[in-house]
Structure formats: structure tokens, C-alpha cells
C-alpha atoms as a PDB file:
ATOM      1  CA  UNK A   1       0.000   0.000   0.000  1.00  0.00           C
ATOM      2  CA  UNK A   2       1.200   3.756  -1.010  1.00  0.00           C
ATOM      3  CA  UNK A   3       1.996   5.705   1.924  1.00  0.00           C
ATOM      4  CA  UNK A   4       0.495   8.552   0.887  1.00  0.00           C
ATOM      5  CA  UNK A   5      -2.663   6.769   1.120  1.00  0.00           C
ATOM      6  CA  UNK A   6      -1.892   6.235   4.501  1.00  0.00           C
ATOM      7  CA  UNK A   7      -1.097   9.520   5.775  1.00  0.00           C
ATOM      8  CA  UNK A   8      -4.460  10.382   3.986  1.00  0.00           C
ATOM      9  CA  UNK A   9      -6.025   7.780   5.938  1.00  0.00           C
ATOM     10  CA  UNK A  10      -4.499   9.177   9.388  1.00  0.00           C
ATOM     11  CA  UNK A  11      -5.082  12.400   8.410  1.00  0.00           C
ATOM     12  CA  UNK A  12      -9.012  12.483   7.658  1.00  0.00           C
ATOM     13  CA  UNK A  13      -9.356  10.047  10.870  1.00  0.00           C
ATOM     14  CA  UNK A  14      -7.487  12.453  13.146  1.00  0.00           C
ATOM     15  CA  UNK A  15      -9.601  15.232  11.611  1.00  0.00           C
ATOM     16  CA  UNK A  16     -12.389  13.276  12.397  1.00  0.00           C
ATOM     17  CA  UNK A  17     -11.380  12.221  16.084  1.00  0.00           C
ATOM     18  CA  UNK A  18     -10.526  16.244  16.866  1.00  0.00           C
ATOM     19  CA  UNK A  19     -14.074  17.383  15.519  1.00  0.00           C
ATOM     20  CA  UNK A  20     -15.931  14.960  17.634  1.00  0.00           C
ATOM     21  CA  UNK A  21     -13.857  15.595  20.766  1.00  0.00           C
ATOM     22  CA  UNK A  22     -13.908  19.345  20.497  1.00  0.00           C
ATOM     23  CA  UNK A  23     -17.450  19.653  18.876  1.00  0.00           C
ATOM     24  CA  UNK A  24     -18.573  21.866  21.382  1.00  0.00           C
ATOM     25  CA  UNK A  25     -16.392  24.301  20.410  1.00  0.00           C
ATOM     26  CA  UNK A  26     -14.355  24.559  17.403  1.00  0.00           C
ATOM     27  CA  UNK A  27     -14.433  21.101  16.543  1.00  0.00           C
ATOM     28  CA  UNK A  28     -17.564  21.296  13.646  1.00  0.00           C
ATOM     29  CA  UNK A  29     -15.181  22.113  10.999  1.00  0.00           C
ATOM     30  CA  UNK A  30     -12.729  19.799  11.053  1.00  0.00           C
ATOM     31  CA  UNK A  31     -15.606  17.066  11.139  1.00  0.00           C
ATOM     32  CA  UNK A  32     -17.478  18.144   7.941  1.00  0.00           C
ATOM     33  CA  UNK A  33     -13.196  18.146   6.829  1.00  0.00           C
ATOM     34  CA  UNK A  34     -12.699  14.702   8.093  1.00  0.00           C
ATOM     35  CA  UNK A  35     -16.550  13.556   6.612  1.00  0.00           C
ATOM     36  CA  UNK A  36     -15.529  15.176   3.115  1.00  0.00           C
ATOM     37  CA  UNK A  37     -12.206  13.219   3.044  1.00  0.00           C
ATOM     38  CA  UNK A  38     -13.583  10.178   4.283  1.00  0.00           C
ATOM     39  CA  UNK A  39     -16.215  10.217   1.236  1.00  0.00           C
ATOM     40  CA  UNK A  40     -13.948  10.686  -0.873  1.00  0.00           C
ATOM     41  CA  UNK A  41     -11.053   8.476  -0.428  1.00  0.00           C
ATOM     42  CA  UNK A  42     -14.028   5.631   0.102  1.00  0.00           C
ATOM     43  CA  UNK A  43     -14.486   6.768  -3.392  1.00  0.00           C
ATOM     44  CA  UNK A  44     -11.061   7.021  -4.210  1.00  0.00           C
ATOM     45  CA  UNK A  45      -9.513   4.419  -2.621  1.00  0.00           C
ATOM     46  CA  UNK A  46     -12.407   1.823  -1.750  1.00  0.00           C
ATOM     47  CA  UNK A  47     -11.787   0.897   1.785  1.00  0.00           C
ATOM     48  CA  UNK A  48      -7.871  -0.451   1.219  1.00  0.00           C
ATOM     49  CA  UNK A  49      -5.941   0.812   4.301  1.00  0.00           C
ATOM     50  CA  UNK A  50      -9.534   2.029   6.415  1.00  0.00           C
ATOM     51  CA  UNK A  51      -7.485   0.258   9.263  1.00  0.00           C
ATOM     52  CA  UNK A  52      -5.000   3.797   9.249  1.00  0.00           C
ATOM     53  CA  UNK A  53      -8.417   5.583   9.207  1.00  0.00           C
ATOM     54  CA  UNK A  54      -9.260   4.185  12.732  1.00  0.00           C
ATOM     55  CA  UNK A  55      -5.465   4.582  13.818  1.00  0.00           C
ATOM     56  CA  UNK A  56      -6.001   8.203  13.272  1.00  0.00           C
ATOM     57  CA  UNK A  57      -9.349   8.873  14.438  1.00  0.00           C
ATOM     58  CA  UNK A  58      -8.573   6.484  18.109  1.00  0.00           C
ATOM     59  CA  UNK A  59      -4.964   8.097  18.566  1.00  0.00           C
ATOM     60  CA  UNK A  60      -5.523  11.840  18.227  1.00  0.00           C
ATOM     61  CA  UNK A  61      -8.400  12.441  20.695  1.00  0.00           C
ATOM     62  CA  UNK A  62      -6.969   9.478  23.132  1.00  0.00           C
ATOM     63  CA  UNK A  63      -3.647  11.641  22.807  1.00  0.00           C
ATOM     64  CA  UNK A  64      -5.126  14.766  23.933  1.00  0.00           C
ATOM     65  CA  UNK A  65      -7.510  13.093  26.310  1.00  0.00           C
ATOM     66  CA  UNK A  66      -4.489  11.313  27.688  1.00  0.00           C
ATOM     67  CA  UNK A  67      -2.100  14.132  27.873  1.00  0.00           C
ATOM     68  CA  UNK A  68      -5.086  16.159  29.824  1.00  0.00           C
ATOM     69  CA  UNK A  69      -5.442  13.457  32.621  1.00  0.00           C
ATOM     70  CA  UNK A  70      -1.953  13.150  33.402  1.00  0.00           C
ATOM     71  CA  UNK A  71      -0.550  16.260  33.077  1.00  0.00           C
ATOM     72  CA  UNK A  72      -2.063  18.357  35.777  1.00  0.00           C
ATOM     73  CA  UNK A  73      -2.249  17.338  39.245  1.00  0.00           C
ATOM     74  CA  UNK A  74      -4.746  15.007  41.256  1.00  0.00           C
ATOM     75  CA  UNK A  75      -7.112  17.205  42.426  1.00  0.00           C
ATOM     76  CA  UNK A  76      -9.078  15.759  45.552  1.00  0.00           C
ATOM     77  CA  UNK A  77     -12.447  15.942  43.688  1.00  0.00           C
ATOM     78  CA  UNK A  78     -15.697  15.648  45.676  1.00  0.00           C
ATOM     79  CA  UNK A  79     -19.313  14.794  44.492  1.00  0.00           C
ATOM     80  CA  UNK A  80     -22.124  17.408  45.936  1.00  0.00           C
ATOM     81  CA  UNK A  81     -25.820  18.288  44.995  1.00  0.00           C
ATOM     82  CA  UNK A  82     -24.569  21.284  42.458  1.00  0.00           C
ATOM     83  CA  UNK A  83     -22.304  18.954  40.692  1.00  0.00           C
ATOM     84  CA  UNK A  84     -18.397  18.280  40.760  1.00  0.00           C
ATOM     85  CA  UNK A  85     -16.132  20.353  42.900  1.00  0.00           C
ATOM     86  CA  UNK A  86     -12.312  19.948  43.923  1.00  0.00           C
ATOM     87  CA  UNK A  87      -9.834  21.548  46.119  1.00  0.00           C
ATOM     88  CA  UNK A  88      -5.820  22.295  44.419  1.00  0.00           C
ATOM     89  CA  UNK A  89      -3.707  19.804  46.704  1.00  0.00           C
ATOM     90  CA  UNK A  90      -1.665  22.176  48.854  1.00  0.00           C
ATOM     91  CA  UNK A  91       1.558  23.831  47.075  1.00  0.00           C
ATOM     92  CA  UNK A  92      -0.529  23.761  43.590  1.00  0.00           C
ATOM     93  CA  UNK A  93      -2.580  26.756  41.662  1.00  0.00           C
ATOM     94  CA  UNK A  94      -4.646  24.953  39.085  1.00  0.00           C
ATOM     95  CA  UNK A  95      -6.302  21.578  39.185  1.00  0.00           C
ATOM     96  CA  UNK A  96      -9.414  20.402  37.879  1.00  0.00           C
ATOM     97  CA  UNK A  97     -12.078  17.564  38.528  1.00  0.00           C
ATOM     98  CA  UNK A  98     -12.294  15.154  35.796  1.00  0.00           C
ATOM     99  CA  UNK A  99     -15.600  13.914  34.906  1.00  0.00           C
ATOM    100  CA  UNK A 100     -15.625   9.633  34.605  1.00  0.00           C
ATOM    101  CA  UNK A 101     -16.420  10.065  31.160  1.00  0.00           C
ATOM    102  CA  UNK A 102     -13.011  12.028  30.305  1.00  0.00           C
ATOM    103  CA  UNK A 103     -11.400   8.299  31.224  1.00  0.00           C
ATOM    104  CA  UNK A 104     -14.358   6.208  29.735  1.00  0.00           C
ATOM    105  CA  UNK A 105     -13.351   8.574  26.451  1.00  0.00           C
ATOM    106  CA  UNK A 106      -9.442   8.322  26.563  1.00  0.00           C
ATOM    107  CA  UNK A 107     -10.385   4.048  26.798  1.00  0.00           C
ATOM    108  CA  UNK A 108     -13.032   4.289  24.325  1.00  0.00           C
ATOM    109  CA  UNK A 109     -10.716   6.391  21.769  1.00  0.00           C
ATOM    110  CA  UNK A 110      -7.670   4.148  22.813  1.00  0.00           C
ATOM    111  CA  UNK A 111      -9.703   0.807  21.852  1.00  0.00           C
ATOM    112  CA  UNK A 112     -10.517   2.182  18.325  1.00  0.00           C
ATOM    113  CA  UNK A 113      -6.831   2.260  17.993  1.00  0.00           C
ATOM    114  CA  UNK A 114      -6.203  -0.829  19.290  1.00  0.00           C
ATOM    115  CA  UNK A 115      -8.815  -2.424  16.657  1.00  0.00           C
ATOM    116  CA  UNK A 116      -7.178  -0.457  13.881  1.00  0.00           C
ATOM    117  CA  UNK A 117      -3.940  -1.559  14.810  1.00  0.00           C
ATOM    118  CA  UNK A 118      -5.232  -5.402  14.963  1.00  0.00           C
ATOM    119  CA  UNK A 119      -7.151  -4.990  11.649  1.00  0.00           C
ATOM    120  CA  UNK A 120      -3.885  -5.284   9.255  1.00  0.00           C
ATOM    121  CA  UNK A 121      -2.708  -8.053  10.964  1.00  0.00           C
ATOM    122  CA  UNK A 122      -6.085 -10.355  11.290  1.00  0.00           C
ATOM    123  CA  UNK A 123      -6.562  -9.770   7.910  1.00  0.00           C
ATOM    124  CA  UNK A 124      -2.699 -11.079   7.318  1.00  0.00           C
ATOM    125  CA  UNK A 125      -3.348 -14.180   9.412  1.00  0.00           C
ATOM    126  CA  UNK A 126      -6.901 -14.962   7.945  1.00  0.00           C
ATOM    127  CA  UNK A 127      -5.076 -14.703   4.494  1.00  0.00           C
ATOM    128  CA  UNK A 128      -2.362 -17.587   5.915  1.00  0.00           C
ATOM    129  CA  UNK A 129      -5.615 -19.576   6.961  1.00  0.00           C
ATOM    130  CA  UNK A 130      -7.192 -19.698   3.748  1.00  0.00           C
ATOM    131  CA  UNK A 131      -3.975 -20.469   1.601  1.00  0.00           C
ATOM    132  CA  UNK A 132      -3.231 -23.440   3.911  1.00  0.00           C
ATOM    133  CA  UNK A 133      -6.790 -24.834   3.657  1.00  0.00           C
END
């Protein structure tokens, strides 16, 4: 397979990925981007190398998702009436409290790119299967 192909792949699904993740904000136009490209290279291309498609469009948002959770500090994060609240842990200045679907998103996004990254190779060993039958 052409790498360009690929990289086109990657690219529409990490347009995709960032749209859906940041829809509530700027994220609109790079879906319609990432829907456009997708059409087309399914025109284009058929669906030879979809697999990168997935790659892209798991790896991005998990990425950002990812980088998000670990990179600040643990808040100590309380549940009240009103909704989420935390307190900094002493010595810090910014923290936040996480919702449990920023981690059920970073897994979710993460498992696309696991099954994109399995795709390739099932289709490798289902190929070995066949000629030896």
C-alpha cells in the first residue's frame, strides 16, 4: 500500500477524532473536513488501508484526552448536589475535577486504535488460513 494513502487515511481520521472531541467548540469544521475526506477516499480508494483511518481517528483524541489526565495534578475531587467540585492539593494553583467520562473517552478512543492496529494483521493471518486450507 502507497503511503500517501496512509497519511491520507491518518489524516481524515485524526480530523475526524478532533471534531468529535472538540465539537462543542471549534471542533464542527474539522468534522465536515474529516466527513468530506472520508467520502472521498471511500471513493477514491475503496476501503484499502480504512485500518489507518481508525489509527487516526482512536490516537488523536486518546492523545489529547491522555495528555489532559496526566498532566495536571490530582485534584481531591468531591461529588455534591450542584455537581463536581475539587480543592488544588496544597503547594498547587490549578487543578481540575475530571468527569468519569473524560477516562471512559481516553479508553473508548484508545480501543478504536487498538482495533485499527489489529485490523492489518487479522486480515494477514486470515489470508495464511485460507492459503493453507
Amino acid at each position: 500500500m502507497a503511503t500517501p494513502q496512509l497519511f491520507y487515511w491518518l489524516l481524515a481520521g485524526a480530523l475526524m477524532g478532533f471534531g468529535l472531541i472538540g465539537i462543542l467548540s471549534i471542533g464542527l469544521p474539522f468534522l465536515l473536513l474529516g466527513c468530506g475526506l472520508v467520502m472521498y477516499g471511500i471513493i477514491r480508494f475503496r476501503f484499502r488501508g480504512f485500518w489507518a483511518f481508525l489509527v487516526g481517528f482512536g490516537a488523536l483524541p486518546a492523545l489529547i484526552l491522555a495528555a489532559q489526565l496526566v498532566g495536571s495534578p490530582l485534584p481531591i475531587c468531591t461529588v455534591t448536589s450542584t455537581g463536581l467540585s475539587y480543592e488544588s492539593l496544597p503547594g498547587t494553583t490549578s487543578g481540575g475535577c475530571y468527569p468519569p467520562s473524560y477516562y471512559t473517552l481516553a479508553i473508548f478512543f484508545g480501543g478504536i486504535v487498538l482495533l485499527g492496529g489489529v485490523w492489518p494483521l487479522l486480515r494477514v493471518l486470515l489470508r495464511r488460513l485460507r492459503t493453507r486450507s
